[in-house]
Protein backbone atom coordinates (compact mmCIF):
# COMPACT_ATOMS: atom_id res chain seq x y z
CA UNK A 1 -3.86 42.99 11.96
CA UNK A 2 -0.89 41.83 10.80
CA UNK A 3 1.02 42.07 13.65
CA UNK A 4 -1.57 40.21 15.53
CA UNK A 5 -1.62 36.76 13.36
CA UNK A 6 2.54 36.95 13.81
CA UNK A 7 2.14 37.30 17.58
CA UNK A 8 -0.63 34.45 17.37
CA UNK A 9 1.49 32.33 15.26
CA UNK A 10 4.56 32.76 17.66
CA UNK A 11 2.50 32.00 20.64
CA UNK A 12 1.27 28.89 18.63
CA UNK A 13 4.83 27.70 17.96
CA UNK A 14 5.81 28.24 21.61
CA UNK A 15 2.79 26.07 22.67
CA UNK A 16 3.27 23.50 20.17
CA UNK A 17 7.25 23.22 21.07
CA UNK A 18 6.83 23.32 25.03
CA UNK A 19 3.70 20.26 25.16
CA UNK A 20 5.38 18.28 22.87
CA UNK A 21 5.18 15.08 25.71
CA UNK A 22 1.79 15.75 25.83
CA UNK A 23 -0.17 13.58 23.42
CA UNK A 24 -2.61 16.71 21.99
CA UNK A 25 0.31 18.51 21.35
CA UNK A 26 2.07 16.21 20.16
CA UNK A 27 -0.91 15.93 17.34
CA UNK A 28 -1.18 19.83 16.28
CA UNK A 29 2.75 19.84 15.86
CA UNK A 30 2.69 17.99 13.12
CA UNK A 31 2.24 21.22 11.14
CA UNK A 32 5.21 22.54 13.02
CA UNK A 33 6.55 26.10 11.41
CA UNK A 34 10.03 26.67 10.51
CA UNK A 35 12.71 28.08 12.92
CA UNK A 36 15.52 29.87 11.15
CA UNK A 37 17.70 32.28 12.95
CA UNK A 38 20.64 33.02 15.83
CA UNK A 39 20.78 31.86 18.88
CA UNK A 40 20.43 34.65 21.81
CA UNK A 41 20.74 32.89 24.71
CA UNK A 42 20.35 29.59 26.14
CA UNK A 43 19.17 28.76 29.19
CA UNK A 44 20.16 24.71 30.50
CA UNK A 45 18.06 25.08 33.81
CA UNK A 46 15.10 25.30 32.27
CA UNK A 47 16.00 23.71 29.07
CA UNK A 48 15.23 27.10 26.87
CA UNK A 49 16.51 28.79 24.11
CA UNK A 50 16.15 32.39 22.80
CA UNK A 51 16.58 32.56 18.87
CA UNK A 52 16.08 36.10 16.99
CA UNK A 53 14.54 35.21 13.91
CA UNK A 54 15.79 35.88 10.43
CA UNK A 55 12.80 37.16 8.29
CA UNK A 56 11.15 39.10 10.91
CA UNK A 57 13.89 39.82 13.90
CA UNK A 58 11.71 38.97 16.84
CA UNK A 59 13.50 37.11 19.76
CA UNK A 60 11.50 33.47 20.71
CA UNK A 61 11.92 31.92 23.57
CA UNK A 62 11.83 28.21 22.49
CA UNK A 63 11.67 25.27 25.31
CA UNK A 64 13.70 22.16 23.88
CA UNK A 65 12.36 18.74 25.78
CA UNK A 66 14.95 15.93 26.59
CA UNK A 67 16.54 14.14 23.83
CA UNK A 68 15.83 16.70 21.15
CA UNK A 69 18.19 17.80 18.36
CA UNK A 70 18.62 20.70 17.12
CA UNK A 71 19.43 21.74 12.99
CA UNK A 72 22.40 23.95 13.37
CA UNK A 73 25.00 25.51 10.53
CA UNK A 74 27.90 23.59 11.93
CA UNK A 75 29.11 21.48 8.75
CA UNK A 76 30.95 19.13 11.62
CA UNK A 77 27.84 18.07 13.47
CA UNK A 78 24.40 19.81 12.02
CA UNK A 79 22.52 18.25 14.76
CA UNK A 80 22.97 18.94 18.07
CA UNK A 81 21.88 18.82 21.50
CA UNK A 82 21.09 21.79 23.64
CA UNK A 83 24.11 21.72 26.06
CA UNK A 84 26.56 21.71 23.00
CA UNK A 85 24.78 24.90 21.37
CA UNK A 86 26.90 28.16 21.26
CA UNK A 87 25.28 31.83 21.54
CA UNK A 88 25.85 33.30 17.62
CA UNK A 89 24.85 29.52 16.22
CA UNK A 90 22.88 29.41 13.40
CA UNK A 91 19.27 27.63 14.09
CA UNK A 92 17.64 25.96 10.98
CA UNK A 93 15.04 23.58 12.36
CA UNK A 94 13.84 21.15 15.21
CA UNK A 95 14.17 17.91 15.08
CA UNK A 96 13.24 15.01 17.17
């Protein structure tokens, strides 16, 4: 059961994160969760990254719309955009 409402949850976040132009998304992310882990991969094409999460160690595929910044551990610039992300960075949050 458990495993069900994390997969549910993670679908949630994934729909929240890729509709955020659309206006109804846009509303339900307001109660956005919190992404903290590594980056995997990233993906510029279609504007995706894959972050392995730190508390359970599932890999999320997260779609980052233009103009969004991303909460990193760099001290030098925490927030970055997507095409100056490195694979092994550090993800703490989303912010637009």
């Amino acid at each position: 059961m458990k495993k069900i409402q994390r997969t549910a949850l993670g679908l949630a976040l994934l729909a929240a994160l890729a509709g955020g132009g659309i206006n109804a998304s846009a509303k339900s992310s307001t109660r956005q969760r919190a992404l903290r882990g590594v980056v995997q991969s990233i993906d510029l094409r279609t504007r995706t990254v894959e972050v392995r999460e730190q508390e359970t160690g599932r890999v999320v595929a997260v779609r980052v719309p233009e103009g969004t910044l991303l909460r990193t551990n760099s001290t030098n610039q925490p927030l970055m955009q997507l095409e100056r992300l490195i694979i092994g960075m550090k993800l703490s949050a989303v912010v637009e």
